[in-house]
Protein backbone atom coordinates (compact mmCIF):
# COMPACT_ATOMS: atom_id res chain seq x y z
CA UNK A 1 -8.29 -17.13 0.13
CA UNK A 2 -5.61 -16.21 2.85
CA UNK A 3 -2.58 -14.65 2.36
CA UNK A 4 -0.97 -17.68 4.23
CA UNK A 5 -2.73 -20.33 1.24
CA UNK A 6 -1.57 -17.62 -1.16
CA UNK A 7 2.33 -18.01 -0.53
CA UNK A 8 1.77 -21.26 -0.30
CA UNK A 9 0.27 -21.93 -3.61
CA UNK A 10 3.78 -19.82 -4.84
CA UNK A 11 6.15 -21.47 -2.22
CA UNK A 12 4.42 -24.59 -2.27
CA UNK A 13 4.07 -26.47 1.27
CA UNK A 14 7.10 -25.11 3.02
CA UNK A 15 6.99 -24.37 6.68
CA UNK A 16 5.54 -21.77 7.95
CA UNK A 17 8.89 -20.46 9.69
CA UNK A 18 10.52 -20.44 6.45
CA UNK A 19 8.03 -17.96 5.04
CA UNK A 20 8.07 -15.95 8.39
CA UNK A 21 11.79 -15.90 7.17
CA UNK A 22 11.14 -15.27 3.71
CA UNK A 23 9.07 -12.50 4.25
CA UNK A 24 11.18 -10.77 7.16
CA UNK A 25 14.05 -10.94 4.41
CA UNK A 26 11.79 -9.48 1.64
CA UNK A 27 10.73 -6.47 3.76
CA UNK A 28 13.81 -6.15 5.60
CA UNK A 29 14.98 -2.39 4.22
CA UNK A 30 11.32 -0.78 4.68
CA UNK A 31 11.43 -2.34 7.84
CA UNK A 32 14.73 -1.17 8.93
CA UNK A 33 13.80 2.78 7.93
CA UNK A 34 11.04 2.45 10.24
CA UNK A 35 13.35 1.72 12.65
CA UNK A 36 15.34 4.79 12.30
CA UNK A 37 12.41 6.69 12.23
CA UNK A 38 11.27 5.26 15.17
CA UNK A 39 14.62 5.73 16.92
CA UNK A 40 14.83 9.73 15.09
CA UNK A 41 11.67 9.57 17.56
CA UNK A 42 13.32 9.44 20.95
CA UNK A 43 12.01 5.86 21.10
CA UNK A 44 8.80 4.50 21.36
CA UNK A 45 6.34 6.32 23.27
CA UNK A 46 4.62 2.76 24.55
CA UNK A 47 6.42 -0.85 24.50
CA UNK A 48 5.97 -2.24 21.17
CA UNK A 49 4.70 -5.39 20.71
CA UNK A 50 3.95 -8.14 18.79
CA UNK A 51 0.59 -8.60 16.39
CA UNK A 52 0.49 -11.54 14.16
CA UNK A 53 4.05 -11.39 13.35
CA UNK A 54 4.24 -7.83 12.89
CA UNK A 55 5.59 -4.94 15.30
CA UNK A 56 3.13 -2.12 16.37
CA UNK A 57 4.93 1.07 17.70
CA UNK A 58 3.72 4.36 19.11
CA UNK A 59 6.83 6.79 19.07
CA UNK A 60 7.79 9.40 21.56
CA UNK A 61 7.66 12.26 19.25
CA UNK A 62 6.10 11.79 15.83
CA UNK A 63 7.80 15.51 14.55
CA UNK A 64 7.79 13.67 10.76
CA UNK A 65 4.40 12.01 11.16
CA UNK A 66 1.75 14.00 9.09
CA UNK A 67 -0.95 14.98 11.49
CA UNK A 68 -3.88 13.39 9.56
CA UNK A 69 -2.49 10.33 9.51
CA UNK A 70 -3.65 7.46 12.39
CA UNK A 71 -1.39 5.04 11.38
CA UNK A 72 1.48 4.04 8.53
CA UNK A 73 3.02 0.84 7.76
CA UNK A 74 7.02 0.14 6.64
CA UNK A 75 7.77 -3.60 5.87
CA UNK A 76 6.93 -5.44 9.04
CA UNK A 77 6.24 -1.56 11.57
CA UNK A 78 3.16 -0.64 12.11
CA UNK A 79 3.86 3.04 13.49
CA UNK A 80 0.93 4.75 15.20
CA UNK A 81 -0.34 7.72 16.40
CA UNK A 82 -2.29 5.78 19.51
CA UNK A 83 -1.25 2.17 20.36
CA UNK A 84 -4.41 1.96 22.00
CA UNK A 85 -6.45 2.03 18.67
CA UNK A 86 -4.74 -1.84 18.14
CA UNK A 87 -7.08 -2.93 20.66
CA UNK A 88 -9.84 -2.96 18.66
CA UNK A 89 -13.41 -1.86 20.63
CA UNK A 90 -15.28 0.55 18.08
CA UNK A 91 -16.06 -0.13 14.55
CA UNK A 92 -13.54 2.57 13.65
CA UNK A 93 -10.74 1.20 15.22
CA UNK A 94 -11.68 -2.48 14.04
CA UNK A 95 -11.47 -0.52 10.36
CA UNK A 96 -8.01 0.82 11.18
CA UNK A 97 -6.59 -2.21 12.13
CA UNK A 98 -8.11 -3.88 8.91
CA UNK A 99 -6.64 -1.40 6.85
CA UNK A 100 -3.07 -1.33 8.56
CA UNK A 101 -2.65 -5.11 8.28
CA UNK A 102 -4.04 -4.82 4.46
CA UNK A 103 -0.79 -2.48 3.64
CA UNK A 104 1.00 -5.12 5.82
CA UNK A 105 0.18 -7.71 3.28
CA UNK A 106 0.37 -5.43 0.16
CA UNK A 107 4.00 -4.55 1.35
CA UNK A 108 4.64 -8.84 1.85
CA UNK A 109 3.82 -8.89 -2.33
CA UNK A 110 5.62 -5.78 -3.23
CA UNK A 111 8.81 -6.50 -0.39
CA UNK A 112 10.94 -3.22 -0.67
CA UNK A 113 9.80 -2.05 -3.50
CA UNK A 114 6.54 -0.91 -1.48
CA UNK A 115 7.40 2.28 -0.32
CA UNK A 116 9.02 3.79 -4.36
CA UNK A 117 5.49 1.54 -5.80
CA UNK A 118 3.40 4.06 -2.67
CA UNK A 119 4.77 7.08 -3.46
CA UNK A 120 4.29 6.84 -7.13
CA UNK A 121 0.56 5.79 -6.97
CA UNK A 122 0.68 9.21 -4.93
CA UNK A 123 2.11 11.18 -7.98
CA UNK A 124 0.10 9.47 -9.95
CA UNK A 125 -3.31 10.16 -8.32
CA UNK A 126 -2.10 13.36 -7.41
CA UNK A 127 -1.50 14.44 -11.12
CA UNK A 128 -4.83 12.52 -12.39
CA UNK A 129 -7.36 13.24 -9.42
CA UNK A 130 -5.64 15.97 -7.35
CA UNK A 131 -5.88 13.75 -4.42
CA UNK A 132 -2.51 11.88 -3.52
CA UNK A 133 -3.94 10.22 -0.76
CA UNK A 134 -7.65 9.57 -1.33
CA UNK A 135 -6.89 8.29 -4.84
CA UNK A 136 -4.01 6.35 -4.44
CA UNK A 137 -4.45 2.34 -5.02
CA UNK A 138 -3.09 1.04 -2.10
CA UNK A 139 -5.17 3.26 0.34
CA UNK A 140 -8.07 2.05 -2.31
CA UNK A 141 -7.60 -0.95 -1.96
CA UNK A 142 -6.90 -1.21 1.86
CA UNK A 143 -9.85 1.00 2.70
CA UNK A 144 -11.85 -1.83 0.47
CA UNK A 145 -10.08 -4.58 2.51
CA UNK A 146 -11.20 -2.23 5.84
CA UNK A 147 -14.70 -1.84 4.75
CA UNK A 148 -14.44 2.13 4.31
CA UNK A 149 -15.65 4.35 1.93
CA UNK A 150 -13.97 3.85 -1.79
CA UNK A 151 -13.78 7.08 -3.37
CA UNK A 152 -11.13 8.59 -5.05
C-alpha cells in the first residue's frame, strides 16, 4: 500500500494539495534546520531541485557532514554528499535513493519529532548493540525498504 492510500485512509479523500500542505506543516521545523545547515554551508554546492515533492541539496562545504555518510534527510531536505547519485544509473545509487525517500516517509509519520525519535534509536542501539548506526530502526528499516543488507 502507498504512502499516498495510507494518509488517505487517516485523512480520508482530501485533496492531494491539502496533504502536500499537511505534511509541509508537519515537517516544517526539521525542514527549516536543514536549511540553516545548508545555508551554515556557504550554499548549495549544485541548484537544488525538486524530487517528488521533496528538495535534494548538495552543499558547498559539508564541514558538519560525517564523512561516511552519502546522504541524510531533515523533514522535506534531502542533503547529499553527490547530487549526481539522485540520478539513479547503478544498483547502488537506485538503493540510495530508495533508502533516502524511505526516511522521507518515516519523517512524514513521525513530523518533527523525527530527528529526537533518530537520535534516540541511536542511543539505544548504541547502548544494546554498540552500533548507533547499523542498529538503529530507522536505518533498519530503510535499508529493508532499499533492499540492503539488514544487520544490526
Amino acid at each position: 500500500m502507498s504512502l499516498k492510500s495510507r494518509l488517505e485512509k487517516v485523512i480520508g479523500g482530501y485533496p492531494d494539495k491539502v496533504i502536500a500542505l499537511m505534511a509541509w506543516l508537519w515537517t516544517l521545523p526539521t525542514s527549516l534546520l536543514a536549511s540553516l545547515l545548508i545555508a551554515a554551508s556557504a550554499g548549495p554546492k549544485k541548484a537544488s531541485y525538486l524530487f517528488r515533492g521533496i528538495v535534494v541539496v548538495q552543499p558547498r562545504y559539508v564541514w558538519w557532514f560525517p564523512k561516511r555518510f552519502a546522504g541524510m534527510v531533515l523533514g522535506r531536505v534531502i542533503i547529499v554528499r553527490n547530487i549526481n547519485w539522485f540520478v539513479p544509473e547503478s544498483q547502488w545509487e537506485q538503493a540510495f535513493v530508495r533508502h533516502e525517500l524511505h526516511h522521507c516517509e518515516q519523517g512524514l509519520y513521525t513530523g518533527w519529532l523525527h530527528l529526537p525519535l533518530y537520535l534516540l534509536c541511536c542511543l539505544m542501539a548504541g547502548v544494546c548493540y554498540g552500533k548507533p548506526y547499523r542498529a538503529n530502526w530507522f536505518e533498519m528499516t530503510a535499508r529493508l525498504a532499499a533492499g540492503q543488507e539488514v544487520r544490526p
